[in-house]
C-alpha atoms as a PDB file:
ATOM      1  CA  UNK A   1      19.229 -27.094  12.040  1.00  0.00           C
ATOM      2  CA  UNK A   2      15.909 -26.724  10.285  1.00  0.00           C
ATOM      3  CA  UNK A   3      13.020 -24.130  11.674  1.00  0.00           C
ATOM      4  CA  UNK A   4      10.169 -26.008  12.989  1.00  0.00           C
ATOM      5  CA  UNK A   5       6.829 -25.038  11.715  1.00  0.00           C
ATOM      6  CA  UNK A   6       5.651 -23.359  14.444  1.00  0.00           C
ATOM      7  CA  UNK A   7       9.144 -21.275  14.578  1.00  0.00           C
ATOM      8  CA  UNK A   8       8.181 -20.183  10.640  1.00  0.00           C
ATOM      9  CA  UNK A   9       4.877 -19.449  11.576  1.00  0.00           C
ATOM     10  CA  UNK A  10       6.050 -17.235  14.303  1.00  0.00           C
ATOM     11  CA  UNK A  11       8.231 -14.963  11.913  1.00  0.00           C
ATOM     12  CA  UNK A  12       5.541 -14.512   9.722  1.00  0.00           C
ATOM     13  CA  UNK A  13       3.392 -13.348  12.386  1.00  0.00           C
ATOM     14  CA  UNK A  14       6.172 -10.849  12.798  1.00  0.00           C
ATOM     15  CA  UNK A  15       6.402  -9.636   9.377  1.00  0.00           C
ATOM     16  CA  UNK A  16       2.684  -9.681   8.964  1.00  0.00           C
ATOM     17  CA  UNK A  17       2.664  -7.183  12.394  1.00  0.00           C
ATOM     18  CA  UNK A  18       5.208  -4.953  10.726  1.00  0.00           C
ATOM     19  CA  UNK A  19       3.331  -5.023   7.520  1.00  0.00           C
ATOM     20  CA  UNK A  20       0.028  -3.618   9.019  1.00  0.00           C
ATOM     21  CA  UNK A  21       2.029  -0.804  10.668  1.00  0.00           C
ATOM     22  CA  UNK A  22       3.220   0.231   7.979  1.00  0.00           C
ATOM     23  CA  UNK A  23       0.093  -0.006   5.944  1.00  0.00           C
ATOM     24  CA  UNK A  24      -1.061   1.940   8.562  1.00  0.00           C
ATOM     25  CA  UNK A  25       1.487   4.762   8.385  1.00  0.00           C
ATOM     26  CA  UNK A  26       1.508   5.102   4.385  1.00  0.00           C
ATOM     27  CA  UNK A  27      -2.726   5.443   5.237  1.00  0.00           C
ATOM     28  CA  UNK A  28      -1.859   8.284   7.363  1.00  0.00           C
ATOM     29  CA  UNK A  29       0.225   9.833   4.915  1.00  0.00           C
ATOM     30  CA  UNK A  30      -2.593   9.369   2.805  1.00  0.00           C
ATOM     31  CA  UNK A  31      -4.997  10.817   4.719  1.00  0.00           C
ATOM     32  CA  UNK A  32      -2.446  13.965   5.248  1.00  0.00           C
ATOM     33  CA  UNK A  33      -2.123  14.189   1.478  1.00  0.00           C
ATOM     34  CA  UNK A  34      -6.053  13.989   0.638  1.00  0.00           C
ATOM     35  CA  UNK A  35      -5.889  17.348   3.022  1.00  0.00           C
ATOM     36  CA  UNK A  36      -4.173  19.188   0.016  1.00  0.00           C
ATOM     37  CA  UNK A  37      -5.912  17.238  -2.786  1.00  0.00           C
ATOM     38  CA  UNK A  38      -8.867  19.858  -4.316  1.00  0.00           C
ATOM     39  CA  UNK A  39     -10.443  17.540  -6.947  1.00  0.00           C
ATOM     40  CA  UNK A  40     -11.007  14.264  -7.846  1.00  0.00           C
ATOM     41  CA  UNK A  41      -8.924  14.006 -10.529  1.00  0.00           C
ATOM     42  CA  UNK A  42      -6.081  14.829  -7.841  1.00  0.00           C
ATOM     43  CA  UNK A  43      -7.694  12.271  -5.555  1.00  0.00           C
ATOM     44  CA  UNK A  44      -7.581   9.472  -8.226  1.00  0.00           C
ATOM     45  CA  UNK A  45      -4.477  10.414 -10.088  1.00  0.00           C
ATOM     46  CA  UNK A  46      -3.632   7.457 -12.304  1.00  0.00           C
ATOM     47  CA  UNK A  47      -0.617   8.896 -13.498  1.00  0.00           C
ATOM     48  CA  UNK A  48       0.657   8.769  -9.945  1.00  0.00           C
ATOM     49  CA  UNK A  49      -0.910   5.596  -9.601  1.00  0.00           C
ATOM     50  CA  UNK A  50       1.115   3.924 -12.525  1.00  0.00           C
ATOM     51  CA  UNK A  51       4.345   5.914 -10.901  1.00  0.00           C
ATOM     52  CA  UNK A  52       3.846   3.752  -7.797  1.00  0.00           C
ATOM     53  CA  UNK A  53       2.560   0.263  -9.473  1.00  0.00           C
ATOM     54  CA  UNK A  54       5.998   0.976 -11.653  1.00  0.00           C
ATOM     55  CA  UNK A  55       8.490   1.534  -9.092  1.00  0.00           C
ATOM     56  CA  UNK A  56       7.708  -1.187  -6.453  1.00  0.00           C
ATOM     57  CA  UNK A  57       7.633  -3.256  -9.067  1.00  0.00           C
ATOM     58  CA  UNK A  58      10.856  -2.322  -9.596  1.00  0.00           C
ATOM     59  CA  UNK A  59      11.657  -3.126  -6.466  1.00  0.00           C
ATOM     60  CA  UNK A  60       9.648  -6.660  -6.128  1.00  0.00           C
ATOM     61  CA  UNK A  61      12.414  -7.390  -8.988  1.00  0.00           C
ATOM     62  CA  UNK A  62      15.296  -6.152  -7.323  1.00  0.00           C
ATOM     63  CA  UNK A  63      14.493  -8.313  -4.262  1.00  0.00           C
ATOM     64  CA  UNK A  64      13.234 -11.511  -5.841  1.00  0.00           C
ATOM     65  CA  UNK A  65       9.843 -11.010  -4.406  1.00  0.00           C
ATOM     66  CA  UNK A  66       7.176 -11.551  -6.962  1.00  0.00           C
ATOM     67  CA  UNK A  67       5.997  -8.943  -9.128  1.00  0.00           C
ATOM     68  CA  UNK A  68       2.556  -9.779  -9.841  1.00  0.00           C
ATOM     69  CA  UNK A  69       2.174 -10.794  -6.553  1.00  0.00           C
ATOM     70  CA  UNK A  70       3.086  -6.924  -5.422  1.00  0.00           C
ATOM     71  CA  UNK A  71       1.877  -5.279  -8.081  1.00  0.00           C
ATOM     72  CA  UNK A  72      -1.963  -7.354  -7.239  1.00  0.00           C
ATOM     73  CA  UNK A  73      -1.095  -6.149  -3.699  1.00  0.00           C
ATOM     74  CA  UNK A  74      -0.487  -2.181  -4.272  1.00  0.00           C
ATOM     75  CA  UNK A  75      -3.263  -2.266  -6.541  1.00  0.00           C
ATOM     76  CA  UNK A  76      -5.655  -3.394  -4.489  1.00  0.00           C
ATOM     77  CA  UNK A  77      -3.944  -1.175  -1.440  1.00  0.00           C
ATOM     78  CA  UNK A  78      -4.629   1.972  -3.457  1.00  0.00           C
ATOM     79  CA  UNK A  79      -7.610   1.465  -4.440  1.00  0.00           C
ATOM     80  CA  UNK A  80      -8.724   0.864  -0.985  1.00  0.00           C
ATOM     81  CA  UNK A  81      -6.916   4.471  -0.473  1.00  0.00           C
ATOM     82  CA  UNK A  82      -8.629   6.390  -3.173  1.00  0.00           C
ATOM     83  CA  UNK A  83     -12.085   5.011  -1.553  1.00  0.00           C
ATOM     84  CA  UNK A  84     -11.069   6.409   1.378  1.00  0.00           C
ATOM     85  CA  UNK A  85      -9.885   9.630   0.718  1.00  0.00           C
ATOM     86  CA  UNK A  86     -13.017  10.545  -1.191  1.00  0.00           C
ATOM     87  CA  UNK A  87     -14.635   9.833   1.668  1.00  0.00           C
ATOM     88  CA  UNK A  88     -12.364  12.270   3.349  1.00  0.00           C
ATOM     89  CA  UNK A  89     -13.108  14.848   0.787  1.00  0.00           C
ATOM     90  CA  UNK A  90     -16.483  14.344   0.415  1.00  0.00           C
ATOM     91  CA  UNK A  91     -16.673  14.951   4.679  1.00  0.00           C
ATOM     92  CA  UNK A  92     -14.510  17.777   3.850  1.00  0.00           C
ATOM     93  CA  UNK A  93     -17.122  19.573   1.123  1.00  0.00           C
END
């Protein structure tokens, strides 16, 4: 039998409610981390950066989601991140 629209709709709504709890709980990690982080540089880190833009592409590919899709996504994810923990650093100073 084939989903109605409303029925789709209705999952996504689901998955877009476990989506911003978890973007939620990687923030608070974030915000835990930036409580260790001493510079900018450490605050920034673009080799850590590429470390995460590599590996869930990695996994976009092993699950058939789409890459640039993800890797748009996480990029735009961390940078939001990085604004907000200098703002947590610059409180901090």
């Amino acid at each position: 039998m084939t989903k109605s629209l409303a029925d789709i709709r209705l999952e996504i709504d689901e998955i877009d409610q476990q989506l911003v709890r978890l973007i939620a709980s990687r923030g608070e990690l974030v915000k835990e981390a930036c409580q260790v982080k001493k510079t900018v540089q450490e605050v920034e880190a673009p080799d850590r950066v590429a470390q995460v833009i590599d590996k869930v592409s990695r996994y976009a590919l092993e699950t058939g989601a789409d890459v640039r899709l993800v890797e748009t996504l996480y990029r735009q994810m961390i940078a939001g991140f990085i604004q907000l923990e200098h703002q947590v650093v610059k409180k901090r100073d």
